[in-house]
PDB file of N, CA and C in Angstrom:
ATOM      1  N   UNK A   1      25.870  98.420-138.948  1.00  0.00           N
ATOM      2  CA  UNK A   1      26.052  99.464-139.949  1.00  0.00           C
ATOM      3  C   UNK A   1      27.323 100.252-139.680  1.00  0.00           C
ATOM      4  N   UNK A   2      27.487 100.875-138.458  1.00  0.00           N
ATOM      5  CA  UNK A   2      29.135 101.426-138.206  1.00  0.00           C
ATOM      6  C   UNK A   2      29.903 100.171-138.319  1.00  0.00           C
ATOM      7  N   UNK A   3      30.323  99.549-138.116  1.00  0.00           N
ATOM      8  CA  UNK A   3      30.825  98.549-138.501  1.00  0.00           C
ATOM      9  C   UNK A   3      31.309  98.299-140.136  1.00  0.00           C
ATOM     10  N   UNK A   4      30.845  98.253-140.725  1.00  0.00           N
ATOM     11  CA  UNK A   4      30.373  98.131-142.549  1.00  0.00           C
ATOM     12  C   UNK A   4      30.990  99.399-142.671  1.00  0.00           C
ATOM     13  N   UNK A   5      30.792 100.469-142.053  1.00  0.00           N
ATOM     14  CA  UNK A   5      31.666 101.777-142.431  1.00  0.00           C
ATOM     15  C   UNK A   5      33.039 101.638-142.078  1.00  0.00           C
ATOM     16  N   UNK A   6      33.435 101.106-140.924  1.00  0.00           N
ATOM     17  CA  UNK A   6      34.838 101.346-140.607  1.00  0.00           C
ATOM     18  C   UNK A   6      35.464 100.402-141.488  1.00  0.00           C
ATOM     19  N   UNK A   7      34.990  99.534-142.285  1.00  0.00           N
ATOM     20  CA  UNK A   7      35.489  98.495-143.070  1.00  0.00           C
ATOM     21  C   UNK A   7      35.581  99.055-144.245  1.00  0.00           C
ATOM     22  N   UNK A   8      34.557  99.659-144.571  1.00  0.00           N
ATOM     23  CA  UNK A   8      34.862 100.372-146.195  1.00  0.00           C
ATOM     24  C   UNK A   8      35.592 101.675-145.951  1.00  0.00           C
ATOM     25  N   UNK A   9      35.594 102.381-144.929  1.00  0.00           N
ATOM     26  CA  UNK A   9      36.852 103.078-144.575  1.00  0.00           C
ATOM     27  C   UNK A   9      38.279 102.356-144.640  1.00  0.00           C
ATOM     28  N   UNK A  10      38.211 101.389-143.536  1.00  0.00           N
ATOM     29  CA  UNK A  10      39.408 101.243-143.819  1.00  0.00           C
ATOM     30  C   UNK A  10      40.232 100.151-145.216  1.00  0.00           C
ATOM     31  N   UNK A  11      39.092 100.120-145.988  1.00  0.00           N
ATOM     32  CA  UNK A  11      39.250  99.564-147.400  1.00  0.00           C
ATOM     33  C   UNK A  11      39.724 100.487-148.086  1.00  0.00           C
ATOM     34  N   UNK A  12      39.328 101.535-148.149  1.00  0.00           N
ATOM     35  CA  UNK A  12      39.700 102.936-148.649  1.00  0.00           C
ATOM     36  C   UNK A  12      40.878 103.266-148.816  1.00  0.00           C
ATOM     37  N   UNK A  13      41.105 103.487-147.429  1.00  0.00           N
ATOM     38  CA  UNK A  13      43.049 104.101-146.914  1.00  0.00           C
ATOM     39  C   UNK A  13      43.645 102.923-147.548  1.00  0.00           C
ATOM     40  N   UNK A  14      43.158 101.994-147.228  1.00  0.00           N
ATOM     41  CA  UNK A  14      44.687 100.685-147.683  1.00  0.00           C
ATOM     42  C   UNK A  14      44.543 100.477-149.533  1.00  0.00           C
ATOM     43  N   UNK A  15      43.560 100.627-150.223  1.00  0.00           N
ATOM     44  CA  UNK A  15      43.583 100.307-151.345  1.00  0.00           C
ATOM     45  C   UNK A  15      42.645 101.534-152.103  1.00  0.00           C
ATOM     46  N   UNK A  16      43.380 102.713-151.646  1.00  0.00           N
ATOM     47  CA  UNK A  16      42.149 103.821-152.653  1.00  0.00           C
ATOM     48  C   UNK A  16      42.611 103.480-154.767  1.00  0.00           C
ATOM     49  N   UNK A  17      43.943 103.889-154.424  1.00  0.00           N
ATOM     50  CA  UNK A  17      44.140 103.422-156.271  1.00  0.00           C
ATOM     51  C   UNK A  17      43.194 102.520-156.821  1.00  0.00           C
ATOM     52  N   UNK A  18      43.450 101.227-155.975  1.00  0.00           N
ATOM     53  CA  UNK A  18      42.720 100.502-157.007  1.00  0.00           C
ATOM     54  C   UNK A  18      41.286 100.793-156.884  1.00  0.00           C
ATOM     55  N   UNK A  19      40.569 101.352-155.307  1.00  0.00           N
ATOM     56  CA  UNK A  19      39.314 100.878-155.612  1.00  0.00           C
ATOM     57  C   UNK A  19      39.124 102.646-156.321  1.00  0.00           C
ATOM     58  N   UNK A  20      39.682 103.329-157.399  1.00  0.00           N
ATOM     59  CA  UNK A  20      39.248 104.600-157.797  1.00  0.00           C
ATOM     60  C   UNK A  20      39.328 103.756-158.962  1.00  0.00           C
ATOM     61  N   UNK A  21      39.971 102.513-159.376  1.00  0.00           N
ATOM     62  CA  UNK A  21      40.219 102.349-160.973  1.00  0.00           C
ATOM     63  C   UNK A  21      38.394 101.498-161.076  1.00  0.00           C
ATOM     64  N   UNK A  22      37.919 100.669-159.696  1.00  0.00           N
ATOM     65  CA  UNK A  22      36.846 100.380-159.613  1.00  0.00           C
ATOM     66  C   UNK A  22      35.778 101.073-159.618  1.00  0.00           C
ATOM     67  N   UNK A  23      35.585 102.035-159.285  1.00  0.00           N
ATOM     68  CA  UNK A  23      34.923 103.311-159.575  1.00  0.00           C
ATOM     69  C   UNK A  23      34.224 104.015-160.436  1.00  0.00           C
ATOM     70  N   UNK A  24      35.800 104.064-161.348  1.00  0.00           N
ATOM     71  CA  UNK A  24      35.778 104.605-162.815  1.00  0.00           C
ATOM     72  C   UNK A  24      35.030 103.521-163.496  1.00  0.00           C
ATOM     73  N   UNK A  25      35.609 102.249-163.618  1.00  0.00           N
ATOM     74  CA  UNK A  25      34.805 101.306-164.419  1.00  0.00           C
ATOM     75  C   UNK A  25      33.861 100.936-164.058  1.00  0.00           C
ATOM     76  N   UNK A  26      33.280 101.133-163.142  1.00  0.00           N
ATOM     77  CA  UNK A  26      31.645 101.078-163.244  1.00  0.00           C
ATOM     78  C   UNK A  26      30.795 102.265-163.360  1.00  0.00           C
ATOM     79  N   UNK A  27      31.199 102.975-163.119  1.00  0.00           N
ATOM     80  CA  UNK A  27      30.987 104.295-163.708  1.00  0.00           C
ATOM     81  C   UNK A  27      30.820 104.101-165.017  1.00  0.00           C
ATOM     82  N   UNK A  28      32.141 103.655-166.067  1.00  0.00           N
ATOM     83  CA  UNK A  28      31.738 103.361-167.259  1.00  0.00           C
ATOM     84  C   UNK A  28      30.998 102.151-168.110  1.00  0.00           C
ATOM     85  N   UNK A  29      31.018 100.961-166.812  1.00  0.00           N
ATOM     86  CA  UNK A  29      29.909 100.197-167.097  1.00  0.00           C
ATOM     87  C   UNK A  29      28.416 100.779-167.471  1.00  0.00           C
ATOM     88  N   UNK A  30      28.012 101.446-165.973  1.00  0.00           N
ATOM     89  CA  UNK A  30      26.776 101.805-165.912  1.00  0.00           C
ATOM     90  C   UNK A  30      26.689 103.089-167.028  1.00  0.00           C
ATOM     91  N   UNK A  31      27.742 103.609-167.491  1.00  0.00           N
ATOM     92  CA  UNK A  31      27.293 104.817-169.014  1.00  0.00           C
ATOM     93  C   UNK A  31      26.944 103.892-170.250  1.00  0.00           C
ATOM     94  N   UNK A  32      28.087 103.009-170.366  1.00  0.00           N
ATOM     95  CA  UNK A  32      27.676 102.156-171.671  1.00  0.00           C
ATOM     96  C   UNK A  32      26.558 101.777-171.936  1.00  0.00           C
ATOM     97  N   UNK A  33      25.756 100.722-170.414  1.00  0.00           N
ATOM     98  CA  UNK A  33      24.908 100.283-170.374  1.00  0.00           C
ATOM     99  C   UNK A  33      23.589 101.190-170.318  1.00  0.00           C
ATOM    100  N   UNK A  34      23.475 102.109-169.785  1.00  0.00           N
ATOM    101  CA  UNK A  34      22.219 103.018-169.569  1.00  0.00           C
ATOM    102  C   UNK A  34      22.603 103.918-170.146  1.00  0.00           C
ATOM    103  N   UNK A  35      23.660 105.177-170.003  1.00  0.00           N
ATOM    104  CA  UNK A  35      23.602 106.254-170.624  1.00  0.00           C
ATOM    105  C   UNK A  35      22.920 105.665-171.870  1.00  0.00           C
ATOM    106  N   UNK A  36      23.962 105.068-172.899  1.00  0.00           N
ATOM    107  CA  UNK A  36      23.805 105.042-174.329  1.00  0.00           C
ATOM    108  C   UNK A  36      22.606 104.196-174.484  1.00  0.00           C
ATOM    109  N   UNK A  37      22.499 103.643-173.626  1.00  0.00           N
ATOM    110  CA  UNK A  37      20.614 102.722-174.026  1.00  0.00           C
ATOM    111  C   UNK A  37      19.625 103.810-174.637  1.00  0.00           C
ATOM    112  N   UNK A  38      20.199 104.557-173.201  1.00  0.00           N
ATOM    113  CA  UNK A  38      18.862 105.661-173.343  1.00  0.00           C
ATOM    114  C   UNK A  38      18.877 106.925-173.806  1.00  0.00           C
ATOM    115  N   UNK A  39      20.216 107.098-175.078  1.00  0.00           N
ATOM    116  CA  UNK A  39      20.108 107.839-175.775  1.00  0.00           C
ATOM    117  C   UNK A  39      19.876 107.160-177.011  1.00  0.00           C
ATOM    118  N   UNK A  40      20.060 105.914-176.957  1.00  0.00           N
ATOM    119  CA  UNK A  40      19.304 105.680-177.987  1.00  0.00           C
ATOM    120  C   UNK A  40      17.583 105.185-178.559  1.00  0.00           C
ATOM    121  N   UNK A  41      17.055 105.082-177.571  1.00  0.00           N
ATOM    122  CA  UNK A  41      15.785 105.173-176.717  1.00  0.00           C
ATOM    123  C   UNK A  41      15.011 106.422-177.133  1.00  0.00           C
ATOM    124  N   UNK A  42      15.953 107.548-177.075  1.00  0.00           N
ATOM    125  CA  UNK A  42      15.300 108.913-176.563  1.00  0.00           C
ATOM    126  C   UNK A  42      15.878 109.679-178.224  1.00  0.00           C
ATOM    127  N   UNK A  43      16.312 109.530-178.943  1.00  0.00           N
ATOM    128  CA  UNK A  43      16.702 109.667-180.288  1.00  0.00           C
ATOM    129  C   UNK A  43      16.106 108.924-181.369  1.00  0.00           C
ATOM    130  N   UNK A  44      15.370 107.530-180.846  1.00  0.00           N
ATOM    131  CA  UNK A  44      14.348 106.922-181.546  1.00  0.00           C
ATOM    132  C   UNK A  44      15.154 106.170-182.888  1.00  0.00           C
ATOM    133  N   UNK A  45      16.567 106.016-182.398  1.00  0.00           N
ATOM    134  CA  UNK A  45      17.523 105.627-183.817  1.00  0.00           C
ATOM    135  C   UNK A  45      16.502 104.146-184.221  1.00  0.00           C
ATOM    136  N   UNK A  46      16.687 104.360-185.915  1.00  0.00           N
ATOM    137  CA  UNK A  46      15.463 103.055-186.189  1.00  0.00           C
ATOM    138  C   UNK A  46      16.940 102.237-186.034  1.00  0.00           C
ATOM    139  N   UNK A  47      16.261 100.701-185.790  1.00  0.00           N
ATOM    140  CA  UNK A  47      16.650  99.829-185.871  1.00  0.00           C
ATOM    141  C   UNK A  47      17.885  98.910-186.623  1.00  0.00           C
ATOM    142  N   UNK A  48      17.762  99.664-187.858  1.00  0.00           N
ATOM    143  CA  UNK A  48      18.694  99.303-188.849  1.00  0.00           C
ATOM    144  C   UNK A  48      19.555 100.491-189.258  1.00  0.00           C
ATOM    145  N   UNK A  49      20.642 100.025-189.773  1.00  0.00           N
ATOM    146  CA  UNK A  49      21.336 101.112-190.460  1.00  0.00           C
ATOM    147  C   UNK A  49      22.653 100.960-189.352  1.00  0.00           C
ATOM    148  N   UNK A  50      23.539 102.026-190.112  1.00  0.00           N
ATOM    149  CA  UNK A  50      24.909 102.305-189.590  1.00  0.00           C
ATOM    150  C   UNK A  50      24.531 103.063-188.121  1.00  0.00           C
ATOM    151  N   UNK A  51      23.626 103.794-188.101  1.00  0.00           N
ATOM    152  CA  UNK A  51      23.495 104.827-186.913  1.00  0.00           C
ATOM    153  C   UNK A  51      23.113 104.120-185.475  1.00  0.00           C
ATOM    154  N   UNK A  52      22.666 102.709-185.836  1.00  0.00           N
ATOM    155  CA  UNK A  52      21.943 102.112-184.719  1.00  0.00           C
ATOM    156  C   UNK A  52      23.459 101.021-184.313  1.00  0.00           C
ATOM    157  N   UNK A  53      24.008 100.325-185.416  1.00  0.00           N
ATOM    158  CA  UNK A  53      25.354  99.966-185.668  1.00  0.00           C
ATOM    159  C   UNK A  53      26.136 100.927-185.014  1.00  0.00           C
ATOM    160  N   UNK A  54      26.498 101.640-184.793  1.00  0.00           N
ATOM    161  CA  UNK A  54      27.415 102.465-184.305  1.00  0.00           C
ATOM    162  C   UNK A  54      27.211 102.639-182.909  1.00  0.00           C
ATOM    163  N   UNK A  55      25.901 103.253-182.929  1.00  0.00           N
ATOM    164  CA  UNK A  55      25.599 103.058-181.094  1.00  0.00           C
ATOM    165  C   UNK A  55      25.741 102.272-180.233  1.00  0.00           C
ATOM    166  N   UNK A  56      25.906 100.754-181.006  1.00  0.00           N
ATOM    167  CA  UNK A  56      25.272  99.378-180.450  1.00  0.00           C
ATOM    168  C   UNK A  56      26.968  99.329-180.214  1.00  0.00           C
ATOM    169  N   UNK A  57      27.503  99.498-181.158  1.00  0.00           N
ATOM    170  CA  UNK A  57      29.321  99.030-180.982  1.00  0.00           C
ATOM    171  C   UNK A  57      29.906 100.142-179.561  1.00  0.00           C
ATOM    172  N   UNK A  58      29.425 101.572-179.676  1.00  0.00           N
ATOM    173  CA  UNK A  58      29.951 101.892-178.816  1.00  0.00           C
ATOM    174  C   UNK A  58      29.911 102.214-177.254  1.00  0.00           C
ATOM    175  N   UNK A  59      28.313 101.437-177.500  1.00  0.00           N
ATOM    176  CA  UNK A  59      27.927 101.301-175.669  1.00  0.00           C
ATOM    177  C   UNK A  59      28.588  99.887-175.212  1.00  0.00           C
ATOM    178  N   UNK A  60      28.603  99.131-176.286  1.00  0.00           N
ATOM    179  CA  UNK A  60      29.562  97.748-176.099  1.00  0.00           C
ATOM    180  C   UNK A  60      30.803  97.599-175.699  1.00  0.00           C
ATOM    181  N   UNK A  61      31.750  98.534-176.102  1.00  0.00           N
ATOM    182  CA  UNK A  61      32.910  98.876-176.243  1.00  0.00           C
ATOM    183  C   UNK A  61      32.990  99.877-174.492  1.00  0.00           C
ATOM    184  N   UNK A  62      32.374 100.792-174.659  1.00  0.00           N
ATOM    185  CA  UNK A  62      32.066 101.178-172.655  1.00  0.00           C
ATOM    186  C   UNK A  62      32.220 100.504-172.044  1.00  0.00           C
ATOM    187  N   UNK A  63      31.105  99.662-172.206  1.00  0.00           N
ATOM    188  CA  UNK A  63      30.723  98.377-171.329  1.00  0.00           C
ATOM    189  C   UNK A  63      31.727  97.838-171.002  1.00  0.00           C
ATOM    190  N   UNK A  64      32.298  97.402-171.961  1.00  0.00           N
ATOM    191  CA  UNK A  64      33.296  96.260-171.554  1.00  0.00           C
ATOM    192  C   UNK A  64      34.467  97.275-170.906  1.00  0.00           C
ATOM    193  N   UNK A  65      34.926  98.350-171.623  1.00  0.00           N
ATOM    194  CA  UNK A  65      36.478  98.825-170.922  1.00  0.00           C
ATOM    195  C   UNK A  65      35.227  98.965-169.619  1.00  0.00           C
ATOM    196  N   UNK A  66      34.828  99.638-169.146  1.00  0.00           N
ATOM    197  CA  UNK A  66      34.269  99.802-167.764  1.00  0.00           C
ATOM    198  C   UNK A  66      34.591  97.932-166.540  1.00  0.00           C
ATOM    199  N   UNK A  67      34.096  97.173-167.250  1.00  0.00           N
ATOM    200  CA  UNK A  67      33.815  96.141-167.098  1.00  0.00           C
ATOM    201  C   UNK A  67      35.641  95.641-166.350  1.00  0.00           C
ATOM    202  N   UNK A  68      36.336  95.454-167.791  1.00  0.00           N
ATOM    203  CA  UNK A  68      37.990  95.589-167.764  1.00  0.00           C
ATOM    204  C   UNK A  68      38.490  96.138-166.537  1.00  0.00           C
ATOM    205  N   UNK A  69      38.129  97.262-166.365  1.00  0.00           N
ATOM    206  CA  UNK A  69      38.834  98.397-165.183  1.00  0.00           C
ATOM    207  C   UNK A  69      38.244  97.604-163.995  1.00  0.00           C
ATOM    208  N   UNK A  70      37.089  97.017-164.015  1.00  0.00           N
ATOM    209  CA  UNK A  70      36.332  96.763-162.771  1.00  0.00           C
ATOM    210  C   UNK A  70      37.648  95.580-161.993  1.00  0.00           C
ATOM    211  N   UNK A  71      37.953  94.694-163.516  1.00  0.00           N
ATOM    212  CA  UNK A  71      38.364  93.062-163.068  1.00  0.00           C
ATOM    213  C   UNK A  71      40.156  93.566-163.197  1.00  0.00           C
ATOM    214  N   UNK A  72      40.822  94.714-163.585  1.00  0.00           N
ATOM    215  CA  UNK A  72      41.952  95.109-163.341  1.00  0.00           C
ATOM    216  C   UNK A  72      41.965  95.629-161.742  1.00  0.00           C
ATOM    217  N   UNK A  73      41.044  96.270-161.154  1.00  0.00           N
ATOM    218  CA  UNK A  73      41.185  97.009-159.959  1.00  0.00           C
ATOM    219  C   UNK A  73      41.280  95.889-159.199  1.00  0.00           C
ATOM    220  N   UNK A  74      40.457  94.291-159.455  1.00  0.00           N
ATOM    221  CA  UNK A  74      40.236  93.520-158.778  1.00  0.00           C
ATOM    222  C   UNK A  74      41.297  92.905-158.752  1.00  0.00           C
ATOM    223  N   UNK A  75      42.434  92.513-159.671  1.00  0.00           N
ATOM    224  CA  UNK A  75      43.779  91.515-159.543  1.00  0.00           C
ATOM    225  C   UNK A  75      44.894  92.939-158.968  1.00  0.00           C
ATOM    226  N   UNK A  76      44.865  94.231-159.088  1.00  0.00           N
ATOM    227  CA  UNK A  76      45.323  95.029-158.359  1.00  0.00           C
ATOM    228  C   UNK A  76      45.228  94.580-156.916  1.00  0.00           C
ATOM    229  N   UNK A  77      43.919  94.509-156.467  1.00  0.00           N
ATOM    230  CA  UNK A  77      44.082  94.551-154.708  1.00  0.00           C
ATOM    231  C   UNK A  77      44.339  93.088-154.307  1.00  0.00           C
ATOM    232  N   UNK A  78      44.143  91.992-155.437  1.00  0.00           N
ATOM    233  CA  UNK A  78      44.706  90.528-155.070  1.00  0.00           C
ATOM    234  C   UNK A  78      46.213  90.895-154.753  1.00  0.00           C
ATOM    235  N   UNK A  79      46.806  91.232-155.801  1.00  0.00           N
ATOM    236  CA  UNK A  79      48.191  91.362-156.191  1.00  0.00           C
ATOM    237  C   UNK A  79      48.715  92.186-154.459  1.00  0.00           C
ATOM    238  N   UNK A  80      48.448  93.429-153.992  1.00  0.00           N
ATOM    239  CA  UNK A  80      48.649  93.934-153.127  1.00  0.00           C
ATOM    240  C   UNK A  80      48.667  93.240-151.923  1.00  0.00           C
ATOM    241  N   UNK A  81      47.444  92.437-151.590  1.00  0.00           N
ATOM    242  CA  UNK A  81      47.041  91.912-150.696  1.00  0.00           C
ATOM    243  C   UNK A  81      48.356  90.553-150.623  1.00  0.00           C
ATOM    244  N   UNK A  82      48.441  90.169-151.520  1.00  0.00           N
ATOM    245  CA  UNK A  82      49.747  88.729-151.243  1.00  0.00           C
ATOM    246  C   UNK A  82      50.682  89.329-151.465  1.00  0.00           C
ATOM    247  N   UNK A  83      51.230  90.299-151.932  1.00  0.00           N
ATOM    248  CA  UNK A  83      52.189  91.023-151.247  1.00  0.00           C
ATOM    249  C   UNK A  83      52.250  91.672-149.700  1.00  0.00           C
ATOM    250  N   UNK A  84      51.569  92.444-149.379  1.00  0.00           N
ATOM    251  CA  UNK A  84      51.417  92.553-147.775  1.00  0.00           C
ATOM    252  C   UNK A  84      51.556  91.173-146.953  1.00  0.00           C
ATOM    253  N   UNK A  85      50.637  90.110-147.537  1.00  0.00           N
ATOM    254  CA  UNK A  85      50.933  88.497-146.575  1.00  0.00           C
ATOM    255  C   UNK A  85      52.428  87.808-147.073  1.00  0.00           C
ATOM    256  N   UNK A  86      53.132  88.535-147.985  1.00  0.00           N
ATOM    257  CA  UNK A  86      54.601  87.608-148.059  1.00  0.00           C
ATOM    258  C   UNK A  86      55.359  88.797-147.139  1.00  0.00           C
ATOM    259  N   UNK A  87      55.173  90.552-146.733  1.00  0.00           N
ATOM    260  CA  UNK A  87      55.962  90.945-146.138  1.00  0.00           C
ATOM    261  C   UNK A  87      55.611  90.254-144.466  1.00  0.00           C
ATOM    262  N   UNK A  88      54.215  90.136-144.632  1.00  0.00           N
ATOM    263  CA  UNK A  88      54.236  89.858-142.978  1.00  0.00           C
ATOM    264  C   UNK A  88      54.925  88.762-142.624  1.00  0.00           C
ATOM    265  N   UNK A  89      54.771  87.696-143.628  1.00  0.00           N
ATOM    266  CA  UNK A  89      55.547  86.354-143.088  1.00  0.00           C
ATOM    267  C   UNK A  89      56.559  86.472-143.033  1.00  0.00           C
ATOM    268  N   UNK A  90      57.559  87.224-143.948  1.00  0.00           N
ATOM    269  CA  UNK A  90      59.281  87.067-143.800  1.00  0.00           C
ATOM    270  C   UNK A  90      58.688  88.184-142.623  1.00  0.00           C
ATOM    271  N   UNK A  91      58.234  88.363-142.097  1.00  0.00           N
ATOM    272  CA  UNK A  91      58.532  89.843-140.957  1.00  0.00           C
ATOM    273  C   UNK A  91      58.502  88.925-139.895  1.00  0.00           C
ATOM    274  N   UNK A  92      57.535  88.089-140.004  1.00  0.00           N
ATOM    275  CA  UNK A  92      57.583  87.071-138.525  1.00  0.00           C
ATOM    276  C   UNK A  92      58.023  85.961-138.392  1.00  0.00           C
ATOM    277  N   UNK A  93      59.072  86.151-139.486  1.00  0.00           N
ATOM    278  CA  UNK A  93      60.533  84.448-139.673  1.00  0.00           C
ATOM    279  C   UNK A  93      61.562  84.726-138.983  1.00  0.00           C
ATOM    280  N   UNK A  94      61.321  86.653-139.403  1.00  0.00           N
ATOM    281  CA  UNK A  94      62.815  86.713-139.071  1.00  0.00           C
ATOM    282  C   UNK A  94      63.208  86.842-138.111  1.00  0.00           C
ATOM    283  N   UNK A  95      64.248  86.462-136.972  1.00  0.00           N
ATOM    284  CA  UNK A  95      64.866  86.947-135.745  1.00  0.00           C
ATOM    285  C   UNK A  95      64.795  88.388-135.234  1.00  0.00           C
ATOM    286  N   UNK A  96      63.643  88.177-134.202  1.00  0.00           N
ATOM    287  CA  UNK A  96      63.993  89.838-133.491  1.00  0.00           C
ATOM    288  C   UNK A  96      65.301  89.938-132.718  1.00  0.00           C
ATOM    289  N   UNK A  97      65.727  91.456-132.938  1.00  0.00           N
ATOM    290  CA  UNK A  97      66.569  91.829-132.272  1.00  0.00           C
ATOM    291  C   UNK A  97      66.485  92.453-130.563  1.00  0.00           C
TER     292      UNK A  97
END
C-alpha cells in the first residue's frame, strides 16, 4: 500500500496537467452518467416528449466530453512519456565531457 502511494505520488509531480484533465473528465463522465440519470429519475420526466429528449441528449453529450478528456489526458501522458524516452536516449548517445 505505501508503495501504490509513492507511485501515484510520484505520477502526480511528473504528469499533474494531464492527470487534472483526467479528473475533470471523469468527473464529467460520472455527472452525465448519474447526476442527470438521477435527475431525471427524481423529476419523474415521462418518457416521451422533448423534455425526456433533451435530458437524454444532454447527459450523452457529458458523457462523452467527460469520456474525450479522459482519452485526451491519456495520449497527453503517452505523448510526454516518448518524449522524456527520446531525451534520455540522445542524453545517453551523446559523448560525455
Amino acid at each position: 500500500a505505501v508503495a501504490g502511494r509513492h507511485r501515484l505520488r510520484a505520477l502526480w509531480a511528473g504528469y499533474r496537467p494531464e492527470l487534472q484533465w483526467a479528473l475533470l473528465g471523469g468527473l464529467l463522465l460520472i455527472g452525465g452518467e448519474v447526476v442527470f440519470e438521477l435527475i431525471g429519475y427524481v423529476a419523474s420526466v415521462a418518457r416521451e416528449g422533448r423534455s425526456y429528449q433533451l435530458l437524454v441528449a444532454v447527459e450523452e453529450w457529458i458523457a462523452t466530453a467527460g469520456m474525450s478528456l479522459v482519452l485526451y489526458s491519456v495520449l497527453l501522458v503517452l505523448a510526454r512519456s516518448q518524449a522524456l524516452a527520446r531525451e534520455q536516449a540522445a542524453a545517453s548517445l551523446s559523448p560525455s565531457a
